[in-house]
PDB file of N, CA and C in Angstrom:
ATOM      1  N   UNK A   1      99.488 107.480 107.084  1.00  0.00           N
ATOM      2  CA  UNK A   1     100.809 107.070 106.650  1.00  0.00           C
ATOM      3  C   UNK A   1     101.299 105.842 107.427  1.00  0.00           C
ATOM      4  N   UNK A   2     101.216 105.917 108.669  1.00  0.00           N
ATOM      5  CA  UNK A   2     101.741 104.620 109.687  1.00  0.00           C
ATOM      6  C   UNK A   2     100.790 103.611 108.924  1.00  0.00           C
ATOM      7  N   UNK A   3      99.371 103.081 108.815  1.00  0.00           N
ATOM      8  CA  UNK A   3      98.503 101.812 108.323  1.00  0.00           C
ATOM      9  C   UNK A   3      99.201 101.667 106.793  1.00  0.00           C
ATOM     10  N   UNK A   4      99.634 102.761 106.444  1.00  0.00           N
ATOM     11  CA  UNK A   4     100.656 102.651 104.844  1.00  0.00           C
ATOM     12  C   UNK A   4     101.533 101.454 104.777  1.00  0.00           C
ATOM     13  N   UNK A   5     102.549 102.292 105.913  1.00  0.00           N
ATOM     14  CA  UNK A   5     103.889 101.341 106.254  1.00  0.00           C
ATOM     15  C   UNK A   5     103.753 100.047 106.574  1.00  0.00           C
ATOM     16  N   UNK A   6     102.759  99.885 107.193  1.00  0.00           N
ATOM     17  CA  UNK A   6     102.972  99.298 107.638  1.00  0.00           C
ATOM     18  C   UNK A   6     102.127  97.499 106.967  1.00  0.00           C
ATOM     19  N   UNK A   7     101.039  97.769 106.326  1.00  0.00           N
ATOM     20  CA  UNK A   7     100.690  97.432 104.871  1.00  0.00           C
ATOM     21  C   UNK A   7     101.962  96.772 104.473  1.00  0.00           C
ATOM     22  N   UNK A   8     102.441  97.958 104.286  1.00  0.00           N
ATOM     23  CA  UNK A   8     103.392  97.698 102.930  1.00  0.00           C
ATOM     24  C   UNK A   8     104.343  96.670 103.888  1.00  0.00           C
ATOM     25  N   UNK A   9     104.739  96.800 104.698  1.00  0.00           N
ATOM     26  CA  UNK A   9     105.906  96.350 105.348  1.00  0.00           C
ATOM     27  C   UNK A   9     105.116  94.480 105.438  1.00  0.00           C
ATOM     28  N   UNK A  10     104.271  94.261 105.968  1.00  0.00           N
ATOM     29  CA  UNK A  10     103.223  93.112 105.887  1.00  0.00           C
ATOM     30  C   UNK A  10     103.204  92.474 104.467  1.00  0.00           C
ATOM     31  N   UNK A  11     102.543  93.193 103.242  1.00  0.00           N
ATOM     32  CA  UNK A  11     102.104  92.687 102.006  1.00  0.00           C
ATOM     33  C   UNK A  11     103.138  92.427 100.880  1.00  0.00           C
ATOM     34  N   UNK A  12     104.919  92.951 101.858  1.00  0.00           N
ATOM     35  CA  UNK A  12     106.197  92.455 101.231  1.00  0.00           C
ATOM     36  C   UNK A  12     106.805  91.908 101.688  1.00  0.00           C
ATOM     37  N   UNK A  13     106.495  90.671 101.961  1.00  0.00           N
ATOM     38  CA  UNK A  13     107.694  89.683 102.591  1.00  0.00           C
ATOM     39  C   UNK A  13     108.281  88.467 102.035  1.00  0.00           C
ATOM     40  N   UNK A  14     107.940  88.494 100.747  1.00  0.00           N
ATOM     41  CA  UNK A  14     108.364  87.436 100.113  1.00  0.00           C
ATOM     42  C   UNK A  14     108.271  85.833 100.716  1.00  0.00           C
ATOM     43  N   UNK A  15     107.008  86.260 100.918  1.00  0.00           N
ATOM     44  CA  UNK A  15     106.250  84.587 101.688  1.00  0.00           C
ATOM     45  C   UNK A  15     106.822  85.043 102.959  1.00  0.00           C
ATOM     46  N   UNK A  16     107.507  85.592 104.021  1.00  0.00           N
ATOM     47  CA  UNK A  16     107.841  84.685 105.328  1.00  0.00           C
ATOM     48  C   UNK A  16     107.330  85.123 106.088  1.00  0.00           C
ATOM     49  N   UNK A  17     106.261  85.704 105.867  1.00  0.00           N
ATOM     50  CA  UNK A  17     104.966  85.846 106.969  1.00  0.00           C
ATOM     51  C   UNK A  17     103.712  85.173 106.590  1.00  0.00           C
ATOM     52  N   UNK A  18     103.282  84.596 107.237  1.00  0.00           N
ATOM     53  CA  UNK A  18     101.985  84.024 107.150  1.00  0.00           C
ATOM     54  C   UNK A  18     101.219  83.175 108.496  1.00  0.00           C
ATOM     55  N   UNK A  19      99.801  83.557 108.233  1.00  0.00           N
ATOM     56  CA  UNK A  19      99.082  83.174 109.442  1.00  0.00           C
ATOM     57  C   UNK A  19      99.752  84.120 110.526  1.00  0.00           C
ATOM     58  N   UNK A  20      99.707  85.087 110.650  1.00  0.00           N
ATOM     59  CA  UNK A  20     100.431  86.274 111.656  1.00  0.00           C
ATOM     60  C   UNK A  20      99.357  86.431 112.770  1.00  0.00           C
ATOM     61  N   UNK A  21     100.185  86.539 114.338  1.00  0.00           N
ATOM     62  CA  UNK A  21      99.143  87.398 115.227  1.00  0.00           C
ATOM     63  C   UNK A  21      99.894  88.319 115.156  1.00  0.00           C
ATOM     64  N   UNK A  22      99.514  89.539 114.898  1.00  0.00           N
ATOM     65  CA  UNK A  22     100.257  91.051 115.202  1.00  0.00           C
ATOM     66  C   UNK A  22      99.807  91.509 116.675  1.00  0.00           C
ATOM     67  N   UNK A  23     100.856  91.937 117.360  1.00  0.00           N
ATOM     68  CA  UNK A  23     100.764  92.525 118.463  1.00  0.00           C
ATOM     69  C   UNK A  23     101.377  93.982 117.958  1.00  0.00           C
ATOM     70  N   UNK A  24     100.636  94.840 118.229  1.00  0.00           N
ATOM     71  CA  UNK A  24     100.511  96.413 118.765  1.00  0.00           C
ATOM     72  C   UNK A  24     100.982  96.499 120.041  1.00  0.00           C
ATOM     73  N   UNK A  25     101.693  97.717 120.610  1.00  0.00           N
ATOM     74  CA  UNK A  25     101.741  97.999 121.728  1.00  0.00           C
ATOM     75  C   UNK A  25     100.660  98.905 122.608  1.00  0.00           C
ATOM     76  N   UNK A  26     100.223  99.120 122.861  1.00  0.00           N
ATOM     77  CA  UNK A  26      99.048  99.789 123.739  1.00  0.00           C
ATOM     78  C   UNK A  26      99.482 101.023 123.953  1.00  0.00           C
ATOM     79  N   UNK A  27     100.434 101.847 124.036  1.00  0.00           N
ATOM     80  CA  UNK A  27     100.640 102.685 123.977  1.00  0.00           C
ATOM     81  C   UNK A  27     100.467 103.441 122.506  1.00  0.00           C
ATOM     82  N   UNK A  28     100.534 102.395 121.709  1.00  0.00           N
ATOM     83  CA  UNK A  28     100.820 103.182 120.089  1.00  0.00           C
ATOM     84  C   UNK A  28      99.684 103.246 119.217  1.00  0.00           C
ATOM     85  N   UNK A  29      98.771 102.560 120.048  1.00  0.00           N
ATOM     86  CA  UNK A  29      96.950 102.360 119.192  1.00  0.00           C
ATOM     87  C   UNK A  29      96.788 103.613 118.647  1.00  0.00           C
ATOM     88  N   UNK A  30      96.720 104.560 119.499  1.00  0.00           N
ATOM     89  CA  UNK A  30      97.001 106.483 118.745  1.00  0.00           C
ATOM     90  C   UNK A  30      97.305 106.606 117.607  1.00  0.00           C
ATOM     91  N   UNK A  31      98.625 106.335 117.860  1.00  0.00           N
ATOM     92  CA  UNK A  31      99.682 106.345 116.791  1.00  0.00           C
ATOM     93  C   UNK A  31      99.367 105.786 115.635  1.00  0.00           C
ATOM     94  N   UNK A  32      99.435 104.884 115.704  1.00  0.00           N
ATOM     95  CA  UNK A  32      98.564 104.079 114.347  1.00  0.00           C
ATOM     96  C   UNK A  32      97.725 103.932 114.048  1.00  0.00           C
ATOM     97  N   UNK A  33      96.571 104.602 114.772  1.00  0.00           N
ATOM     98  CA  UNK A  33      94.928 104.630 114.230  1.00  0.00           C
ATOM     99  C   UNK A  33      94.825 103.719 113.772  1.00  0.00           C
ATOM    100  N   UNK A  34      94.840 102.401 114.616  1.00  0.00           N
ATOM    101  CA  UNK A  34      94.323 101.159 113.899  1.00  0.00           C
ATOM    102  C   UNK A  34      92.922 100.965 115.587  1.00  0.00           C
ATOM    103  N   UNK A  35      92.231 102.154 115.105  1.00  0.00           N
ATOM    104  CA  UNK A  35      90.848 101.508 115.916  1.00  0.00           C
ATOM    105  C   UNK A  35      89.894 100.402 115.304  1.00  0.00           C
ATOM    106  N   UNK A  36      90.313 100.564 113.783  1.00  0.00           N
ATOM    107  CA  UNK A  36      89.736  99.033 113.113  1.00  0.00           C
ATOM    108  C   UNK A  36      90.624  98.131 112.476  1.00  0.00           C
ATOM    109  N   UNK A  37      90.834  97.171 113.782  1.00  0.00           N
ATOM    110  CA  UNK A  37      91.892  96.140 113.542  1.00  0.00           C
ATOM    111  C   UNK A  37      91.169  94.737 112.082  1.00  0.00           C
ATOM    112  N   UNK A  38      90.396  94.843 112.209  1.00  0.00           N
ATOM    113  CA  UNK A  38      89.399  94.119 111.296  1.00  0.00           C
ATOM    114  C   UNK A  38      89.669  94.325 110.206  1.00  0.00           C
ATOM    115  N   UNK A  39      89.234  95.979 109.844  1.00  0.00           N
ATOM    116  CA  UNK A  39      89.780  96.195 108.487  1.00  0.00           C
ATOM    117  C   UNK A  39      90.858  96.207 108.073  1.00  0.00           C
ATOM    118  N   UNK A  40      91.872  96.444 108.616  1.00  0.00           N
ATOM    119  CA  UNK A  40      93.524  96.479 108.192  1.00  0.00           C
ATOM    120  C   UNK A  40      93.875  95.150 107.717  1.00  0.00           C
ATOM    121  N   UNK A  41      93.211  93.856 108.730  1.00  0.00           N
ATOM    122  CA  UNK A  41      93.528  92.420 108.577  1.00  0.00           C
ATOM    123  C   UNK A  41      92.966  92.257 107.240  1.00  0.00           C
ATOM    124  N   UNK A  42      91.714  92.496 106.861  1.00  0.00           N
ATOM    125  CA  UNK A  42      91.340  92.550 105.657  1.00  0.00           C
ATOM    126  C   UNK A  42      91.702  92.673 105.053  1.00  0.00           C
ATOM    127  N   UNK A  43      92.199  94.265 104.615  1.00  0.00           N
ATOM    128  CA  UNK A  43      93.118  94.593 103.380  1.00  0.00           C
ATOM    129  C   UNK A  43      94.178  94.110 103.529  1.00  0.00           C
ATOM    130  N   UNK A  44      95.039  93.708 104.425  1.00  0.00           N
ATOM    131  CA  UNK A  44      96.437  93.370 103.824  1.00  0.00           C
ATOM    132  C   UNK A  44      96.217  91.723 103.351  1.00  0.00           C
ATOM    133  N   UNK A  45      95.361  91.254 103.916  1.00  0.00           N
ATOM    134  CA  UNK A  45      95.149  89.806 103.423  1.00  0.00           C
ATOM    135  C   UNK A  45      94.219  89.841 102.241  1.00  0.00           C
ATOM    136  N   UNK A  46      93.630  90.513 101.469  1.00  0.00           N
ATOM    137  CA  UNK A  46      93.319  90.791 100.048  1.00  0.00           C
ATOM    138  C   UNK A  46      94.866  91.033  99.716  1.00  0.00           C
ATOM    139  N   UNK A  47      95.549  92.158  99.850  1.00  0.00           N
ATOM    140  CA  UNK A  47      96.384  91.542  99.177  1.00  0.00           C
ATOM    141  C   UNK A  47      97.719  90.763  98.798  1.00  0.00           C
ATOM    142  N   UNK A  48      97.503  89.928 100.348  1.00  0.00           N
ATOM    143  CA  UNK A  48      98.488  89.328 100.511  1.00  0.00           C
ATOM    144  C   UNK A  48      98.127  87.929 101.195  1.00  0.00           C
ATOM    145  N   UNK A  49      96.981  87.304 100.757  1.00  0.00           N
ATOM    146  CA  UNK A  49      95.754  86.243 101.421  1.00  0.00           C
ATOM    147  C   UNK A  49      96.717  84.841 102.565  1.00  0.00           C
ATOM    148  N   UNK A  50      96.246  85.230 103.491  1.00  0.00           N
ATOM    149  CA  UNK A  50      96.695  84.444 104.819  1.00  0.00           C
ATOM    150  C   UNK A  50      97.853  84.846 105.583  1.00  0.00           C
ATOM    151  N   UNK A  51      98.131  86.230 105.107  1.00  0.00           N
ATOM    152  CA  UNK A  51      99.497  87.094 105.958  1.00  0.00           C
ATOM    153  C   UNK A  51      98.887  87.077 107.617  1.00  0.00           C
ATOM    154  N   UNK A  52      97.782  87.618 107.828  1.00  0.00           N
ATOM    155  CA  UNK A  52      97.343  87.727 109.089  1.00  0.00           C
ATOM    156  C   UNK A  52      96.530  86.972 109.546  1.00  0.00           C
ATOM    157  N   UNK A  53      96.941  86.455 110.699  1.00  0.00           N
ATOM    158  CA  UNK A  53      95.170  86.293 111.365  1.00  0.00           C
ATOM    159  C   UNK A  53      94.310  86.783 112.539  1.00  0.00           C
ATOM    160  N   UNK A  54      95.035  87.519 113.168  1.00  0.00           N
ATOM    161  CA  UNK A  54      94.106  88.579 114.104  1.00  0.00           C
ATOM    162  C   UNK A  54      95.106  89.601 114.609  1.00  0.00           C
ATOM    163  N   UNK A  55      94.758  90.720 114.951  1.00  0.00           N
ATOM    164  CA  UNK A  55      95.763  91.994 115.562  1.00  0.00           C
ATOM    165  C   UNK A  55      95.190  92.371 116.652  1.00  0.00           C
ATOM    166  N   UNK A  56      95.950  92.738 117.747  1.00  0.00           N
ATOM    167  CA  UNK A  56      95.805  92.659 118.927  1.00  0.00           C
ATOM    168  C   UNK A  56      96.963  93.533 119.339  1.00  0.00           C
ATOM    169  N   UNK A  57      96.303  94.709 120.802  1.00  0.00           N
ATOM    170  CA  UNK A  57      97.241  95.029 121.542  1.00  0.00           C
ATOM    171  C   UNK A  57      98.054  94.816 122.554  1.00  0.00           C
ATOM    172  N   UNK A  58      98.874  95.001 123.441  1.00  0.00           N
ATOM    173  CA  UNK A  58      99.590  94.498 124.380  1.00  0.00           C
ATOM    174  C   UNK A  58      99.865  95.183 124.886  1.00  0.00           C
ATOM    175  N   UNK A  59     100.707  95.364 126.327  1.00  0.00           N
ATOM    176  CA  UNK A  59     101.163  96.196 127.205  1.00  0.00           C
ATOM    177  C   UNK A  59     102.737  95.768 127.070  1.00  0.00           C
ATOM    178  N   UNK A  60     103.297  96.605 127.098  1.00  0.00           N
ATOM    179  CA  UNK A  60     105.153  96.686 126.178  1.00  0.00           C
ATOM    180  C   UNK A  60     105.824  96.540 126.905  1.00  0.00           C
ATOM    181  N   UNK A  61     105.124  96.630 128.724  1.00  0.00           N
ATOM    182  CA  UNK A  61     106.059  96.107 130.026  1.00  0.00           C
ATOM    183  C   UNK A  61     105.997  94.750 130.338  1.00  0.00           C
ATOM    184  N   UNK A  62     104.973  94.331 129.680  1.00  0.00           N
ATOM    185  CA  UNK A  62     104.384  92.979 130.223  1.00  0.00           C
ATOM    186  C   UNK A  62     104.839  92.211 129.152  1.00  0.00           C
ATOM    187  N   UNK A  63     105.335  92.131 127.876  1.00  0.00           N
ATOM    188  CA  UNK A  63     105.148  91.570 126.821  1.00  0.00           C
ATOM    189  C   UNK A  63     106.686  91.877 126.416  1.00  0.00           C
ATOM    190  N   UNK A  64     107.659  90.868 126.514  1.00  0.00           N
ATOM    191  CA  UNK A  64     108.580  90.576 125.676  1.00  0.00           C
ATOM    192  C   UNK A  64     109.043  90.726 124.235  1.00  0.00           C
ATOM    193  N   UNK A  65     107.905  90.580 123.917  1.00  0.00           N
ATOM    194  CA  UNK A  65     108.116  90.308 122.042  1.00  0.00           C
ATOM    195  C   UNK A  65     108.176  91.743 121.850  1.00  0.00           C
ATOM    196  N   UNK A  66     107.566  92.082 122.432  1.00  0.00           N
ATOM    197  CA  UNK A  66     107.543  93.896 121.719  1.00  0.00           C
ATOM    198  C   UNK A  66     108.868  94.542 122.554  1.00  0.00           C
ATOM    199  N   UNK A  67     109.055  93.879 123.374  1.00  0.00           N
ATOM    200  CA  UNK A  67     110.476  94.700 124.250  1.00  0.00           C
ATOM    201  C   UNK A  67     111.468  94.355 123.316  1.00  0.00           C
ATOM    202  N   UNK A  68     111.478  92.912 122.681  1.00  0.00           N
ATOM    203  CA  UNK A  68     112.491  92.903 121.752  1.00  0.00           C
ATOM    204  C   UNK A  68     112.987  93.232 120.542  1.00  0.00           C
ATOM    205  N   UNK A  69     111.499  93.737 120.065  1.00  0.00           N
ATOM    206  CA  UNK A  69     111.109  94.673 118.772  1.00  0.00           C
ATOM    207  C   UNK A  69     111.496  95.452 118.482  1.00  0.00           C
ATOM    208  N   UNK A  70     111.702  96.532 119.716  1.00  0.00           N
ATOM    209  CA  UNK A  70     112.255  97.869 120.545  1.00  0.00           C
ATOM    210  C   UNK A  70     113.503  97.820 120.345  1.00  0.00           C
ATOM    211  N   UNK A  71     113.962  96.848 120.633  1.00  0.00           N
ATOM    212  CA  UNK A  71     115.290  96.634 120.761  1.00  0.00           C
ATOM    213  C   UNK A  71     116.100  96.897 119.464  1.00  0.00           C
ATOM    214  N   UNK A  72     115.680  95.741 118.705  1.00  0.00           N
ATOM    215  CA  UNK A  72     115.992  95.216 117.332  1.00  0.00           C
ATOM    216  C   UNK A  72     116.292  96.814 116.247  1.00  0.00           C
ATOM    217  N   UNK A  73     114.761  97.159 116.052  1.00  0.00           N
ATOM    218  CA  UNK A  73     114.714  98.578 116.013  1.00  0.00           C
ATOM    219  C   UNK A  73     115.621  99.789 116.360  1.00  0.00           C
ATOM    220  N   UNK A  74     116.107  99.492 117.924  1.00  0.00           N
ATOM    221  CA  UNK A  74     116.872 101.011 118.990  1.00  0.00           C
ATOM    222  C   UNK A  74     118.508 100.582 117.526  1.00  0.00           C
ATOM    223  N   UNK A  75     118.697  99.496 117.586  1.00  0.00           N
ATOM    224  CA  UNK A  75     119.917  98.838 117.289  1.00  0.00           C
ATOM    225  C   UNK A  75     120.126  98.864 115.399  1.00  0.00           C
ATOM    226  N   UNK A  76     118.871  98.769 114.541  1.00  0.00           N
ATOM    227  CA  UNK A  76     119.011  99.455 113.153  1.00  0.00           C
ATOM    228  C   UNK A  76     119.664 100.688 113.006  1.00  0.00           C
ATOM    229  N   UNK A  77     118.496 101.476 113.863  1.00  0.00           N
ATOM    230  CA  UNK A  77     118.420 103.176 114.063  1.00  0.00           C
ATOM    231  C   UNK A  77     119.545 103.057 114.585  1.00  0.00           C
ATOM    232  N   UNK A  78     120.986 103.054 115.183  1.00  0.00           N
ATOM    233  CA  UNK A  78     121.958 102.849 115.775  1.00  0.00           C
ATOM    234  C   UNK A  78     122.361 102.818 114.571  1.00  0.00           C
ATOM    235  N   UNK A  79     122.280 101.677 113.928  1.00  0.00           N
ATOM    236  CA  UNK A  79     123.294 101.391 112.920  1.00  0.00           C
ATOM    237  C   UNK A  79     123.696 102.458 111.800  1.00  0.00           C
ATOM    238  N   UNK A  80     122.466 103.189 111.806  1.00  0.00           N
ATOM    239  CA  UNK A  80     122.427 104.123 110.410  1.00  0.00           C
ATOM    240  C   UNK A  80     123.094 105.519 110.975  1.00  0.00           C
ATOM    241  N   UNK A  81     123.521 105.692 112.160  1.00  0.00           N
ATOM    242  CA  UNK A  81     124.182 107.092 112.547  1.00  0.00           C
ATOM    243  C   UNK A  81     125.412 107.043 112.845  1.00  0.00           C
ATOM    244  N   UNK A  82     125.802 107.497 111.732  1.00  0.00           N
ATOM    245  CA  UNK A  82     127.440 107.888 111.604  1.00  0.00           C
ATOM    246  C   UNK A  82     128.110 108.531 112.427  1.00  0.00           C
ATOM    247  N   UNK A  83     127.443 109.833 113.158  1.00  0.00           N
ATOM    248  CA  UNK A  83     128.253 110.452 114.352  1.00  0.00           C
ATOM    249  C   UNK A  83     128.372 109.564 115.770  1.00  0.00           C
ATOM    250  N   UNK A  84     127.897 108.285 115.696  1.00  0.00           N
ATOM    251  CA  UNK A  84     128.099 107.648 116.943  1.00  0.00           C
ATOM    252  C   UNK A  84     129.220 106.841 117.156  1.00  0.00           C
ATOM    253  N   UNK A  85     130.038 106.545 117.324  1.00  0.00           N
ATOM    254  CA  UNK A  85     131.299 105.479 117.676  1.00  0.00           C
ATOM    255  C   UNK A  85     131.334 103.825 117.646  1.00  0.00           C
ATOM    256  N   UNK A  86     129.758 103.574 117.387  1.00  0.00           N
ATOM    257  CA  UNK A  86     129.711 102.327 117.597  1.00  0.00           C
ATOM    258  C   UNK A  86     128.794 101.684 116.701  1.00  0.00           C
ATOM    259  N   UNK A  87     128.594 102.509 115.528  1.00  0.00           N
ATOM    260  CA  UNK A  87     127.726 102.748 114.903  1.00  0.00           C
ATOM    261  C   UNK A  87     128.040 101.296 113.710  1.00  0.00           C
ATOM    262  N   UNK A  88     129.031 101.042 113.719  1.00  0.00           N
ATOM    263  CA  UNK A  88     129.941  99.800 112.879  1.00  0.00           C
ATOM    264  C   UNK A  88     129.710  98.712 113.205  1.00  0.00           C
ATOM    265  N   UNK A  89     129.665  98.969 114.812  1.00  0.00           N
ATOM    266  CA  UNK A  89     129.074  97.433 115.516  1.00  0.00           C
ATOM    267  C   UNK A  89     128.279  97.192 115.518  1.00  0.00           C
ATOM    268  N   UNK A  90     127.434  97.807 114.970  1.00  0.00           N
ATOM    269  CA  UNK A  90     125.818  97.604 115.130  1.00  0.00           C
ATOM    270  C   UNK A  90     125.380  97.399 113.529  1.00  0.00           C
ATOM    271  N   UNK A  91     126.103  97.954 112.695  1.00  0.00           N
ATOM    272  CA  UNK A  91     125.795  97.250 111.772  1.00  0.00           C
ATOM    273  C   UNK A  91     126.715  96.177 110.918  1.00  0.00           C
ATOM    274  N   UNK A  92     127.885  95.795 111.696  1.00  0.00           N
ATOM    275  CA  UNK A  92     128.335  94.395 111.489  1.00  0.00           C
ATOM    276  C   UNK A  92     127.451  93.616 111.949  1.00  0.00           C
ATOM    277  N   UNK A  93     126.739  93.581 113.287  1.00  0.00           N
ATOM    278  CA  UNK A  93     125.655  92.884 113.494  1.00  0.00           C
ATOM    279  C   UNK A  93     124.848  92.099 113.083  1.00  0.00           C
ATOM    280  N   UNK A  94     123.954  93.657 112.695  1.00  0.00           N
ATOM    281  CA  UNK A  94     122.913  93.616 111.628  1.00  0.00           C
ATOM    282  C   UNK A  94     123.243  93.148 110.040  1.00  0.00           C
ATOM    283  N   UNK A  95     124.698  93.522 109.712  1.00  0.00           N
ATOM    284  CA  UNK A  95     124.860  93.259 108.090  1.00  0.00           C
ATOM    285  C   UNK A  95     124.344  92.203 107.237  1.00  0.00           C
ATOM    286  N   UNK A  96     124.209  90.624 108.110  1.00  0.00           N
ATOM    287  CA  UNK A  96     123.672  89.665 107.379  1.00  0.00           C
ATOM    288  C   UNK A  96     121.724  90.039 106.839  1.00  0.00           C
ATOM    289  N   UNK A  97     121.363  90.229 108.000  1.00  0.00           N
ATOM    290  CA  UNK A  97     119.953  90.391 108.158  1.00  0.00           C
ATOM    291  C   UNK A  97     119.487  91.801 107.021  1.00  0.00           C
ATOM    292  N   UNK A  98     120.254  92.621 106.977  1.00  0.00           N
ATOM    293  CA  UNK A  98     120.186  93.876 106.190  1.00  0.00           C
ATOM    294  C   UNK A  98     120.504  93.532 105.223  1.00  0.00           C
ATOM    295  N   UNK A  99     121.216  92.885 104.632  1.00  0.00           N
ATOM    296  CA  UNK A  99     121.669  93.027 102.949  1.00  0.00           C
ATOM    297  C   UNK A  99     120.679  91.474 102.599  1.00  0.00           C
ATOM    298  N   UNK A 100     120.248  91.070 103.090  1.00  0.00           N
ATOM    299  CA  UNK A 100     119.512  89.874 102.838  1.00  0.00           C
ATOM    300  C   UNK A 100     118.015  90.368 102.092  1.00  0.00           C
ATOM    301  N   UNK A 101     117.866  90.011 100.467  1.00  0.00           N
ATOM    302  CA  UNK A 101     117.242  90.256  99.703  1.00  0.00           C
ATOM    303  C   UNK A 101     115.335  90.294 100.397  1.00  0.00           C
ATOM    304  N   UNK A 102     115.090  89.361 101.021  1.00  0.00           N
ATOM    305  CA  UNK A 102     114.075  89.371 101.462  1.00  0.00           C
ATOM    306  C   UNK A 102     114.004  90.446 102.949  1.00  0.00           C
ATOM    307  N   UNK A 103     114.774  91.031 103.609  1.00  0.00           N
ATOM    308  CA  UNK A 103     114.978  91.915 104.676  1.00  0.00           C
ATOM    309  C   UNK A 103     113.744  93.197 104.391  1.00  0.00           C
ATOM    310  N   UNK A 104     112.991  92.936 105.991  1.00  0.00           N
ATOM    311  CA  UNK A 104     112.356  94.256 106.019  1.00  0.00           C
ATOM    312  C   UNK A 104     112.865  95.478 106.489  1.00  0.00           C
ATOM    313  N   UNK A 105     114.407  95.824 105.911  1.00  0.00           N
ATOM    314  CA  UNK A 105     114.258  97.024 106.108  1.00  0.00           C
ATOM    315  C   UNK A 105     114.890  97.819 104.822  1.00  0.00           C
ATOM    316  N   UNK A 106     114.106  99.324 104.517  1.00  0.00           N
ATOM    317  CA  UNK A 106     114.120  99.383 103.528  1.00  0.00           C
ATOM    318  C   UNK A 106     115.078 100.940 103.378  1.00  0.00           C
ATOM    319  N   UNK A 107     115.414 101.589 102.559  1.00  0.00           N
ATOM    320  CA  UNK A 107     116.873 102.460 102.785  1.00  0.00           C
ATOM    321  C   UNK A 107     116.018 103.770 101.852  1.00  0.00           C
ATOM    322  N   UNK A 108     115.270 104.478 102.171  1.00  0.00           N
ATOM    323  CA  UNK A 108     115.194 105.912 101.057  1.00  0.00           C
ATOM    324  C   UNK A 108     115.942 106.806 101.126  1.00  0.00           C
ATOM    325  N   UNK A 109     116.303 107.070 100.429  1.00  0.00           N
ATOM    326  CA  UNK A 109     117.569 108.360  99.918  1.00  0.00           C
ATOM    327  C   UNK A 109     116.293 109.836  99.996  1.00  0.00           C
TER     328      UNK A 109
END
């Protein structure tokens, strides 16, 4: 299910990914059973040709981009919980980036 999402999340972007290095966090290689980074690059670039060009892990203390990922992420998930108090601010925030037609994030009922 995670190589699903995450596919999918890659092979829909309405062009604004391309030529990608994906960084993984090293902790989450498990998690995502992406022990074949090769093949994943493959398929999503069949069907989405020049989305990627190599995937690679990282260490999430050492590596910024993924600390800010974290972040970005802690601060969606924020946005979508109503019992929190601040839950408005976080998605006034976010509101441009979220209602924006090409936005990867996606809402299932």
């Amino acid at each position: 299910m995670h190589n699903y999402a995450i596919r999918s999340l890659l092979t829909h972007t309405h062009g604004t990914i391309a030529d990608a290095k994906i960084k993984i966090d090293g902790n989450d290689t498990k998690t995502f059973r992406l022990q074949n980074a090769a093949y994943f690059r493959r398929v999503v670039n069949d069907e989405c040709p020049g989305t990627i060009r190599e995937i690679s892990t990282a260490d999430s203390s050492k590596n910024v981009m993924i600390q800010l990922a974290d972040m970005v992420v802690g601060a969606i998930h924020r946005s979508y919980k109503p019992d929190k108090n601040d839950c408005r601010l976080y998605r006034a925030l976010l509101a441009k980036r979220l209602n924006d037609r090409r936005s990867s994030v996606w809402e299932f009922k």
